[in-house]
Protein backbone atom coordinates (compact mmCIF):
# COMPACT_ATOMS: atom_id res chain seq x y z
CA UNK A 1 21.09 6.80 -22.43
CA UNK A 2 24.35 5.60 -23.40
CA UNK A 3 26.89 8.68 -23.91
CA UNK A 4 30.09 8.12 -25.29
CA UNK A 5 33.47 10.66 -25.64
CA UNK A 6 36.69 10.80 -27.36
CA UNK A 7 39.85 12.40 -25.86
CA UNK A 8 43.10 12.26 -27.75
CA UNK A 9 45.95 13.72 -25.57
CA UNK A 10 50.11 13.51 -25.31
CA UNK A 11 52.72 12.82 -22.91
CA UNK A 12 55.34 11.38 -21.34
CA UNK A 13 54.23 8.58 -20.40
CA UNK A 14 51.09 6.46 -21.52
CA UNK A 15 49.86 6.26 -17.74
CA UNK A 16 49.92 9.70 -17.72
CA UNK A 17 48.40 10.75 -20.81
CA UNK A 18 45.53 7.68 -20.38
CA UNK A 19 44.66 9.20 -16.78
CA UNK A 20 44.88 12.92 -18.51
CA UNK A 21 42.89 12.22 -21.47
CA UNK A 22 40.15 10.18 -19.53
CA UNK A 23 39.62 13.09 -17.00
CA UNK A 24 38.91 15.05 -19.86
CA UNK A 25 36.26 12.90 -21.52
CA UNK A 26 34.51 12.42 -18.51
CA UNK A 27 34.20 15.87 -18.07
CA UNK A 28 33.18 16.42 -21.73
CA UNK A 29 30.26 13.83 -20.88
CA UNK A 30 29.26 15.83 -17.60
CA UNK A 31 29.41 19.24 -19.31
CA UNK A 32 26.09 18.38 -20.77
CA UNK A 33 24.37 18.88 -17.58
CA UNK A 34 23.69 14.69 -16.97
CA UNK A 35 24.66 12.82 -14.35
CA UNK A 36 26.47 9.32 -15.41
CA UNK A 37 27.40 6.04 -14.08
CA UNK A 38 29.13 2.81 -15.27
CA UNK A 39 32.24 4.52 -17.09
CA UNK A 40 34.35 2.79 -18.85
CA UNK A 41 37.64 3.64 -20.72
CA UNK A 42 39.43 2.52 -23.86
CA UNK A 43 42.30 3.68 -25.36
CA UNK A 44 44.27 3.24 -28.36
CA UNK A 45 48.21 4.33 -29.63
CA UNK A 46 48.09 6.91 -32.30
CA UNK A 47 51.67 6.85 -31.98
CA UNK A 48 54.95 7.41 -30.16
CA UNK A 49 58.53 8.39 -30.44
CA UNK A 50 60.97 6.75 -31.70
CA UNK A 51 62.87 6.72 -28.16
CA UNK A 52 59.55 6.74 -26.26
CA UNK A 53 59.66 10.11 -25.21
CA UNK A 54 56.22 11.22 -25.91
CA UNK A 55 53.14 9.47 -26.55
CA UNK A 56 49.71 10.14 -28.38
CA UNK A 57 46.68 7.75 -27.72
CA UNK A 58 42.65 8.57 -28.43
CA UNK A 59 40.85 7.64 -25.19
CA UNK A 60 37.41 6.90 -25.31
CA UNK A 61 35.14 7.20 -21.74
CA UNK A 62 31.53 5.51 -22.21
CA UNK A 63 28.88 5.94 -19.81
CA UNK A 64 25.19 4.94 -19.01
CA UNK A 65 23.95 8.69 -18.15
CA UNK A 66 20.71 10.18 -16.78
CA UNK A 67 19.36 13.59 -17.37
């Protein structure tokens, strides 16, 4: 069954808040007790600051999971 979770997280840099906010969808997607393969990750800018500072993006994690 295809699962699919949305993360939005903030940061400092959009590496870092991409990695952040895809650890937490995945785990979102394993909390229900499955076990999943085939991940794969989107994300998109919400925004930023004006100097670049911090950074907001929605990440999305989809998976192909088993129960």
């Amino acid at each position: 069954m295809s699962r699919t979770e949305t993360r939005q997280g903030g940061g400092t840099s959009p590496y870092v808040v991409v990695e952040n906010g895809s650890q937490a969808a995945r785990a979102a997607l394993l909390a229900a007790g499955q076990a999943c393969t085939g991940y794969a990750t989107t994300s998109s800018l919400v925004c930023s600051a004006p100097c670049g500072a911090w950074w907001i993006y929605n990440i999305t994690v989809s998976a192909t999971c088993t129960h």
